[in-house]
N, C-alpha and C. Protein backbone atom coordinates (compact mmCIF):
# COMPACT_ATOMS: atom_id res chain seq x y z
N UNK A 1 0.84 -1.18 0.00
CA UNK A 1 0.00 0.00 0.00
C UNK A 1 0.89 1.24 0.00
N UNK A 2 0.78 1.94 -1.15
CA UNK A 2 1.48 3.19 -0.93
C UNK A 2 1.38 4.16 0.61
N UNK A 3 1.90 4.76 0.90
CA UNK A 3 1.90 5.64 2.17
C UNK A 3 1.24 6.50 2.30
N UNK A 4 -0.05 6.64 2.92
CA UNK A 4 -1.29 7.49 2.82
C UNK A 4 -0.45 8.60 3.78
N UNK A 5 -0.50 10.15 3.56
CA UNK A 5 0.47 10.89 4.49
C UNK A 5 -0.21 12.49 4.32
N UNK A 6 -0.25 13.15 5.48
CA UNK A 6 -0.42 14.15 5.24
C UNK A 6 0.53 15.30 5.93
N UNK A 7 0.53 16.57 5.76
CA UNK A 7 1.37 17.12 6.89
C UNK A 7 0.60 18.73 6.28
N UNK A 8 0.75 19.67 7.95
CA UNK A 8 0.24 20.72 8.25
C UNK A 8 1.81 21.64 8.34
N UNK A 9 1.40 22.53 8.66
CA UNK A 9 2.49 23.78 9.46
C UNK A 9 1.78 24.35 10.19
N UNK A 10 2.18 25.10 11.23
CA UNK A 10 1.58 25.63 11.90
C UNK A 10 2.36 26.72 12.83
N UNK A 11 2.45 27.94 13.55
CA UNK A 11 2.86 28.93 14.08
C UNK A 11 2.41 28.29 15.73
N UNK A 12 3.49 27.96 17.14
CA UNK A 12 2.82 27.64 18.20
C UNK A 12 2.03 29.42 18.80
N UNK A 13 0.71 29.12 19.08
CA UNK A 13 0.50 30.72 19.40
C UNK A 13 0.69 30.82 21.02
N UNK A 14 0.75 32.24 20.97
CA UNK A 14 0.77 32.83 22.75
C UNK A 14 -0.04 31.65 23.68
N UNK A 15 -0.79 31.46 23.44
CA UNK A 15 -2.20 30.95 24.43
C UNK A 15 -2.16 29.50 24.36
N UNK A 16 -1.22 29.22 24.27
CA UNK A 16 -0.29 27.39 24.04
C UNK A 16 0.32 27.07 24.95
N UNK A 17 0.98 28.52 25.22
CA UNK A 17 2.04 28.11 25.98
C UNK A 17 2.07 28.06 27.50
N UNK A 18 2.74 27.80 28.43
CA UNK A 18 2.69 27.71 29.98
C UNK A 18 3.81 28.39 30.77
N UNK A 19 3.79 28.41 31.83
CA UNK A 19 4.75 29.25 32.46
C UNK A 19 5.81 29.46 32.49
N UNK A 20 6.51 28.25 31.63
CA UNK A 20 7.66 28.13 31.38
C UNK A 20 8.27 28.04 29.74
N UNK A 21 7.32 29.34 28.82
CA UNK A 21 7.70 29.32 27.86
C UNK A 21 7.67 28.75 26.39
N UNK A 22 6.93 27.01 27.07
CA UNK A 22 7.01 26.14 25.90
C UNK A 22 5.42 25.91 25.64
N UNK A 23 5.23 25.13 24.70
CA UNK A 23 3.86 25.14 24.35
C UNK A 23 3.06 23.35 25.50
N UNK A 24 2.35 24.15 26.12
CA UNK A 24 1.51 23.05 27.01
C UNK A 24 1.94 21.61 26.47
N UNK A 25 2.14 20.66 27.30
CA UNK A 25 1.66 18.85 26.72
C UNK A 25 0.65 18.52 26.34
N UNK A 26 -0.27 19.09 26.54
CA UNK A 26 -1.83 18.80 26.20
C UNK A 26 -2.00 18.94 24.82
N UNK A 27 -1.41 20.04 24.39
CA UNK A 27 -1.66 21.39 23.02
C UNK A 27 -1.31 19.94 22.30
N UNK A 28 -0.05 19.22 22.33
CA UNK A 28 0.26 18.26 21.40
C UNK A 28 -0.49 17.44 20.61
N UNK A 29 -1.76 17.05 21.01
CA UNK A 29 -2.50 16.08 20.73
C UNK A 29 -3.64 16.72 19.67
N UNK A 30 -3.71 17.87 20.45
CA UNK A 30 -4.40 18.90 19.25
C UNK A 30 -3.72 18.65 17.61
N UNK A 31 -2.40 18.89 17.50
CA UNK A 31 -1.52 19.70 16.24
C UNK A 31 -1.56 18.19 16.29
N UNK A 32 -1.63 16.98 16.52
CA UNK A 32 -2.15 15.66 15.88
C UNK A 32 -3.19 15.76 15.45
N UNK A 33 -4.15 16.38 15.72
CA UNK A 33 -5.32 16.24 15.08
C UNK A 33 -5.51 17.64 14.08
N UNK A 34 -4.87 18.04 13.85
CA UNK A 34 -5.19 19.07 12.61
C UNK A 34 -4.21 18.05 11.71
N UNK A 35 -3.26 17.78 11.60
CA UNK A 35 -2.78 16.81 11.01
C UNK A 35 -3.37 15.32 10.13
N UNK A 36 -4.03 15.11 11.53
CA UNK A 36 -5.42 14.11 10.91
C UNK A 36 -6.37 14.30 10.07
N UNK A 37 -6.67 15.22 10.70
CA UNK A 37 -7.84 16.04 9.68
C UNK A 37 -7.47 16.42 8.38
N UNK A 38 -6.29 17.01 7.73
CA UNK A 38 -5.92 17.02 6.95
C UNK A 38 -5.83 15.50 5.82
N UNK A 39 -5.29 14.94 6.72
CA UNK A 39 -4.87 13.02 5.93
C UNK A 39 -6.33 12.83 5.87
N UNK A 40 -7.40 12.84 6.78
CA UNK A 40 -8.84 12.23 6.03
C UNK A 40 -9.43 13.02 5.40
N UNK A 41 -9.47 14.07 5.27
CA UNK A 41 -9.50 15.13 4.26
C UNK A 41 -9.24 14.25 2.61
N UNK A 42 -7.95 13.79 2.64
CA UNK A 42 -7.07 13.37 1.43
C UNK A 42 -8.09 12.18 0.91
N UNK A 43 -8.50 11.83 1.92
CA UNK A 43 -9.68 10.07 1.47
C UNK A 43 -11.35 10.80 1.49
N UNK A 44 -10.94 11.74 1.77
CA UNK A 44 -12.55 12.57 1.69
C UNK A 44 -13.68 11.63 2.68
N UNK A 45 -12.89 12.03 3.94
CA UNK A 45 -13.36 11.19 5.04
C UNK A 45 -13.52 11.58 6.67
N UNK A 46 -13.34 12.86 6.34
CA UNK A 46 -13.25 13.85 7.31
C UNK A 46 -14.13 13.91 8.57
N UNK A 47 -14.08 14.04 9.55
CA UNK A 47 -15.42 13.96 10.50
C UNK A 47 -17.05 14.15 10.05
N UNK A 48 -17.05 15.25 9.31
CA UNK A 48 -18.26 15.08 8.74
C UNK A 48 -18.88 13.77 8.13
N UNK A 49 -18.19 13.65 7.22
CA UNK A 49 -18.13 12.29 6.24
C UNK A 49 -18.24 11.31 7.28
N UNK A 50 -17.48 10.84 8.11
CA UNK A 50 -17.89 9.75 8.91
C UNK A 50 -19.28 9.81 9.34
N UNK A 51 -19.29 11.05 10.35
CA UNK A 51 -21.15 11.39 10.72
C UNK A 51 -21.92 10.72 9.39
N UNK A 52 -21.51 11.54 8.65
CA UNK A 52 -22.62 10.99 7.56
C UNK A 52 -23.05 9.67 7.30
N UNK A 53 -21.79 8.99 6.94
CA UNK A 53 -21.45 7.64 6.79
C UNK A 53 -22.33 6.37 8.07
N UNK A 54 -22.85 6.98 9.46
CA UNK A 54 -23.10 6.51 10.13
C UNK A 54 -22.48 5.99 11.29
N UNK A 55 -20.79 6.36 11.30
CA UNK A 55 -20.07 5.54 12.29
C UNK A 55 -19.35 7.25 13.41
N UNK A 56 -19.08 6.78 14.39
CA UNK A 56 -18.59 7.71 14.95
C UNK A 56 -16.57 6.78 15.40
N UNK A 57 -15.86 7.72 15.68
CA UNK A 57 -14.68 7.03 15.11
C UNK A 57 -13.76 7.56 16.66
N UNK A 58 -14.03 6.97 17.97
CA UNK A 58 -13.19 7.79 18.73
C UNK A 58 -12.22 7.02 19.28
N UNK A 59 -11.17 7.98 19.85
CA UNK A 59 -9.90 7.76 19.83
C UNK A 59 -9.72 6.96 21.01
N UNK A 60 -9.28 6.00 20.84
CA UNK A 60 -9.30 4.77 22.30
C UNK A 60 -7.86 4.81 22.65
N UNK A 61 -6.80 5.22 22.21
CA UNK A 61 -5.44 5.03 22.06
C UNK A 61 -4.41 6.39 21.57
N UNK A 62 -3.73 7.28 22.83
CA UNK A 62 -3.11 8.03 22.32
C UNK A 62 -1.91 7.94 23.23
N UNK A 63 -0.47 7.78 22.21
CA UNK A 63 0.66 7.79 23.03
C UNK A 63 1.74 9.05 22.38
N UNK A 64 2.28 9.67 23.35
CA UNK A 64 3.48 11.01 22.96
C UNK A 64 4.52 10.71 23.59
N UNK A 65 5.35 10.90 22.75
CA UNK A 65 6.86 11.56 22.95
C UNK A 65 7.66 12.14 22.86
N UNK A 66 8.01 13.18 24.08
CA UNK A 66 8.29 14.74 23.98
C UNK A 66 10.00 14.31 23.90
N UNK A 67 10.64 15.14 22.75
CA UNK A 67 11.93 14.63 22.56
C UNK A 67 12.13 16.13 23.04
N UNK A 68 11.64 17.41 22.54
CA UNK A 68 12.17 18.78 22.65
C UNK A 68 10.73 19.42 22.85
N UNK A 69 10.82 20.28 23.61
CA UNK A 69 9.53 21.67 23.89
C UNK A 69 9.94 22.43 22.30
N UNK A 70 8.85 22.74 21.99
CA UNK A 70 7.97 23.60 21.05
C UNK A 70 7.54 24.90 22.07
N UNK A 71 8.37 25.82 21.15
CA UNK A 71 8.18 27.53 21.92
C UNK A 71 7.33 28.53 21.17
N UNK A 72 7.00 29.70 21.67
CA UNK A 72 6.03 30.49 21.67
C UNK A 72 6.52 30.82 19.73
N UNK A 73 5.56 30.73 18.48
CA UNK A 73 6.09 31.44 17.42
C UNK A 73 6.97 30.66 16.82
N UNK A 74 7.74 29.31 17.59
CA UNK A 74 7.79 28.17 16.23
C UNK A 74 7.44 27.81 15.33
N UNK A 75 7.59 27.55 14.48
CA UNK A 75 6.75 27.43 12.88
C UNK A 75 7.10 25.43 13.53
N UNK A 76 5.98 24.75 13.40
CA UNK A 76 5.80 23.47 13.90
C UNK A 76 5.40 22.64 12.21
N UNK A 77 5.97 21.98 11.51
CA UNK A 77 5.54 20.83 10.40
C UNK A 77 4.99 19.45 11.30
N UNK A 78 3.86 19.15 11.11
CA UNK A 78 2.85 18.31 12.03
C UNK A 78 2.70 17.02 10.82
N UNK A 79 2.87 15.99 10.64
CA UNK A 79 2.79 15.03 9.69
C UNK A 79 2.18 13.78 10.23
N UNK A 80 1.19 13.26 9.78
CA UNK A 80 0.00 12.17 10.37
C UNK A 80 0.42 11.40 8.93
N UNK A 81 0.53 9.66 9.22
CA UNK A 81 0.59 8.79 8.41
C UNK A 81 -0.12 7.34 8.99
N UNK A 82 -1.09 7.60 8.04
CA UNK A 82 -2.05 6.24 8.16
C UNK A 82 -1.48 4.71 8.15
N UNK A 83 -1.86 3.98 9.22
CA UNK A 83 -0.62 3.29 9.24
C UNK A 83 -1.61 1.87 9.28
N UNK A 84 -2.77 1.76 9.81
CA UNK A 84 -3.96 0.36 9.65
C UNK A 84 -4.90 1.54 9.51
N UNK A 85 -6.00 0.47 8.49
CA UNK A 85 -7.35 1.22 8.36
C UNK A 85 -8.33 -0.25 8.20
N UNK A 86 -8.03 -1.39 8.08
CA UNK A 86 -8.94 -2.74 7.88
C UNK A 86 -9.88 -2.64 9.46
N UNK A 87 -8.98 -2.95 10.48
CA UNK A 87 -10.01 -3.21 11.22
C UNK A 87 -9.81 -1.96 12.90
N UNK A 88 -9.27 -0.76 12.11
CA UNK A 88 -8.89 0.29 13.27
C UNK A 88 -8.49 1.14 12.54
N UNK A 89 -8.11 2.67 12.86
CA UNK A 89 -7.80 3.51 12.43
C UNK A 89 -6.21 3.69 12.91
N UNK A 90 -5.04 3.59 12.81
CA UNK A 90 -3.92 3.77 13.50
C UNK A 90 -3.38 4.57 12.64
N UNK A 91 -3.01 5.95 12.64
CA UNK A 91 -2.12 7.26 12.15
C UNK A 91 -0.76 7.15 13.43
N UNK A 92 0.28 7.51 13.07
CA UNK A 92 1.65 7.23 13.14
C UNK A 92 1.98 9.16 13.06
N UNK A 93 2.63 9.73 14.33
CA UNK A 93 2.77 11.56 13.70
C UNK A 93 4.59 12.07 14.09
N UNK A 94 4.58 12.73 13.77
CA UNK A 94 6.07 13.10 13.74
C UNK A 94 5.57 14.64 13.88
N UNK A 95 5.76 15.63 14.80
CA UNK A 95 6.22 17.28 15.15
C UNK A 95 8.13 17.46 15.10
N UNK A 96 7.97 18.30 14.12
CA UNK A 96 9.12 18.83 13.77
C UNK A 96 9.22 20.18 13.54
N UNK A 97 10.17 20.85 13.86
CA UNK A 97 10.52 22.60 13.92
C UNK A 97 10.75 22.53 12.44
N UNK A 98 9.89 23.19 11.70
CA UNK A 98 9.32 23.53 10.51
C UNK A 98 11.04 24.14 9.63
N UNK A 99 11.98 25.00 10.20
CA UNK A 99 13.08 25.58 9.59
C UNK A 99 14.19 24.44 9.52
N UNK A 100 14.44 23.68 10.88
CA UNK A 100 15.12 22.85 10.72
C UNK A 100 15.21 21.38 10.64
N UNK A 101 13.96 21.23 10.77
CA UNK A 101 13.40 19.64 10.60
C UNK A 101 14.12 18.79 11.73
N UNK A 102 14.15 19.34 12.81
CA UNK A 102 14.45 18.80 14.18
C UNK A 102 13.07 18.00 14.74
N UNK A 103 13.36 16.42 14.82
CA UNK A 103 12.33 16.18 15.42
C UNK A 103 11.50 16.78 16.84
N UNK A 104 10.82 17.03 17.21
CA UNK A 104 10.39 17.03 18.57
C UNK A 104 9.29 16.72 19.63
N UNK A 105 8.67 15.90 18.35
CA UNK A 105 7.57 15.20 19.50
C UNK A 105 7.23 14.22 18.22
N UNK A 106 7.01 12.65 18.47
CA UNK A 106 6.32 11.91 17.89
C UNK A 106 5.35 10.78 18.70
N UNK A 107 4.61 10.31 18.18
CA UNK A 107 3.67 9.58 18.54
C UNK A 107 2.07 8.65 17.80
N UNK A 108 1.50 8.08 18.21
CA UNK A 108 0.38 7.80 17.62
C UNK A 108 -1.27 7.52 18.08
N UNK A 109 -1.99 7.58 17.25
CA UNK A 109 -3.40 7.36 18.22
C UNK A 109 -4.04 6.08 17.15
N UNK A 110 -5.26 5.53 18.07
CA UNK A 110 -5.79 4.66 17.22
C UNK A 110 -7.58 4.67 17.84
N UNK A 111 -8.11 4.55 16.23
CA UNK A 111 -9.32 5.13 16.33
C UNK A 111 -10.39 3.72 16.03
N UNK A 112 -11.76 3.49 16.82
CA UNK A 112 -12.36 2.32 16.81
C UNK A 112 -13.43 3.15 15.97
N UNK A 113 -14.21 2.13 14.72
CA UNK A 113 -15.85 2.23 13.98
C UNK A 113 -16.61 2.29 15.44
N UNK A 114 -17.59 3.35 15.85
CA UNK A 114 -18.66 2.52 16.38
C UNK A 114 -19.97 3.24 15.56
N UNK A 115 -20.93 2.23 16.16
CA UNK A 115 -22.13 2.76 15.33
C UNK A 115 -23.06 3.74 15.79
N UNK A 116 -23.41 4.66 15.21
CA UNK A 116 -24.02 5.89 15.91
C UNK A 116 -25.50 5.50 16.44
N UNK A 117 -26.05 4.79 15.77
CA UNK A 117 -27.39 4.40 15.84
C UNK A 117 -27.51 3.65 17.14
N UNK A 118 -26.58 2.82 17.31
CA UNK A 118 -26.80 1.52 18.45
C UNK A 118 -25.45 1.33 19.46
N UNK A 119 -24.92 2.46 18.80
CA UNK A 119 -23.30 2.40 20.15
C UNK A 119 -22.65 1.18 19.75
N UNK A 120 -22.49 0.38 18.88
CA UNK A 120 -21.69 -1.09 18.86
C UNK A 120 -20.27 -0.79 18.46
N UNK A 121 -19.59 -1.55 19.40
CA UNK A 121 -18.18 -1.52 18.67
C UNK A 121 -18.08 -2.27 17.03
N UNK A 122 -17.51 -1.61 16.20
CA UNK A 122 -17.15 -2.53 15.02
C UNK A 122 -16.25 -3.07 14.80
N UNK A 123 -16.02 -4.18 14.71
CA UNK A 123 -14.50 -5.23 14.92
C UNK A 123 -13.78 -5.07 13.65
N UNK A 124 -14.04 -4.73 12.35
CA UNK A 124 -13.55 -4.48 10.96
C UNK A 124 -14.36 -3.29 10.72
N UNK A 125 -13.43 -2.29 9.97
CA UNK A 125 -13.86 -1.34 9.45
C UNK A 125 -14.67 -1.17 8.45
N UNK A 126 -15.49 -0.06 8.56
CA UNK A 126 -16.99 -0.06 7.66
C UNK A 126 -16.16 -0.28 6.01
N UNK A 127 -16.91 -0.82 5.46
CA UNK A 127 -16.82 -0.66 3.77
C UNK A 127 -16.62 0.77 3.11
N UNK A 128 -17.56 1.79 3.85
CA UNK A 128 -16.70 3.07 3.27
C UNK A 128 -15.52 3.93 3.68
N UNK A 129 -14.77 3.50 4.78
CA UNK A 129 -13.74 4.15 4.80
C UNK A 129 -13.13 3.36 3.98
N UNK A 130 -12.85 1.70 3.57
CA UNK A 130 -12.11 0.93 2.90
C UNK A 130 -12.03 1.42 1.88
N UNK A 131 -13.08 1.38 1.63
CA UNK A 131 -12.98 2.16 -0.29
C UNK A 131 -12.69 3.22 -0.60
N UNK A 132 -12.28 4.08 0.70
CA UNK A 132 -12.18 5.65 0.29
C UNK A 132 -10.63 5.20 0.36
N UNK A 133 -10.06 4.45 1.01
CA UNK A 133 -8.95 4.35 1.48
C UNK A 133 -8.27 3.71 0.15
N UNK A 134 -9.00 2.91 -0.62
CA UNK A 134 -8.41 1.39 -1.44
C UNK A 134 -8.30 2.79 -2.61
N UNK A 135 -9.68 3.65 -3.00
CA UNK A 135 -9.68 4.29 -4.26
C UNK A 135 -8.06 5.73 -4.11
N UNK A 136 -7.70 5.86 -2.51
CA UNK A 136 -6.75 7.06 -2.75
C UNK A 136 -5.70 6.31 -3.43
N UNK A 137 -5.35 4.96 -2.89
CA UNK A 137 -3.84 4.15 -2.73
C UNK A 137 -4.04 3.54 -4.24
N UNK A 138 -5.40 3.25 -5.02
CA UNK A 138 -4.72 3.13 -5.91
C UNK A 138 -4.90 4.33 -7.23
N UNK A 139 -5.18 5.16 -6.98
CA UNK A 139 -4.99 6.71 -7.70
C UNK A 139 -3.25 6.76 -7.91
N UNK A 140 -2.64 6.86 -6.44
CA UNK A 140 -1.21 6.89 -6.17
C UNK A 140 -0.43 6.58 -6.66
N UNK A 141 -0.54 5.20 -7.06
CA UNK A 141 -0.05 4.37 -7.93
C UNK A 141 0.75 4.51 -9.00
């Protein structure tokens, strides 16, 4: 499967940051998810699209690792790579200082189908993310 991948930039703003200059631990998980959003964007699969689709998609699984603080007005390159989509959602992210491509935070989350209608977990992923997923990878090609 070619490498489904997306990546953002982003400026860390004032209201990120904490008393000591750097941008909150929390903030991190955010600039994963603009990242995300971007990559399902790419499969035209975006939160909306799921709503639509019938499944709600939440995050059961998020792990970080702070190699370097991200400061006030960093230019941050945020990169989400889809890594399972059959029977889970698992994106793979890398934060890097946008000028010098210094890593400084990587990590990943992983996202379960459930069904909006009846709350069920789904053990394999719905048929339309597959196909949104099968029609990007083989466009790529």
């Amino acid at each position: 499967m070619p490498e489904l991948a997306a990546e953002v930039t982003i400026e860390v703003p004032f209201h990120d940051i904490d008393l000591m200059d750097v941008a909150w631990h929390g903030h991190y998980v955010k600039y994963f998810e603009l990242a995300r959003c971007a990559l399902l964007r790419t499969i035209d699969y975006d939160y909306p699209q799921m709503r639509d689709s019938g499944y709600a998609w939440p995050v059961v699984e998020c792990y970080l690792k702070y190699v370097r603080p991200a400061r006030y007005n960093q230019r941050l390159s945020i990169r989400a790579i889809l890594r399972e989509y059959e029977n889970r959602l698992r994106f793979d992210y890398e934060i890097r200082d946008a000028a010098s491509g210094e890593r400084l935070t990587r990590g990943h989350t992983v996202q379960v189908a459930v069904d909006i209608n009846n709350g069920e977990l789904q053990f394999v992923s719905p048929d339309c993310l597959i196909a949104r997923v099968e029609k990007t990878t083989c466009a790529a090609r």
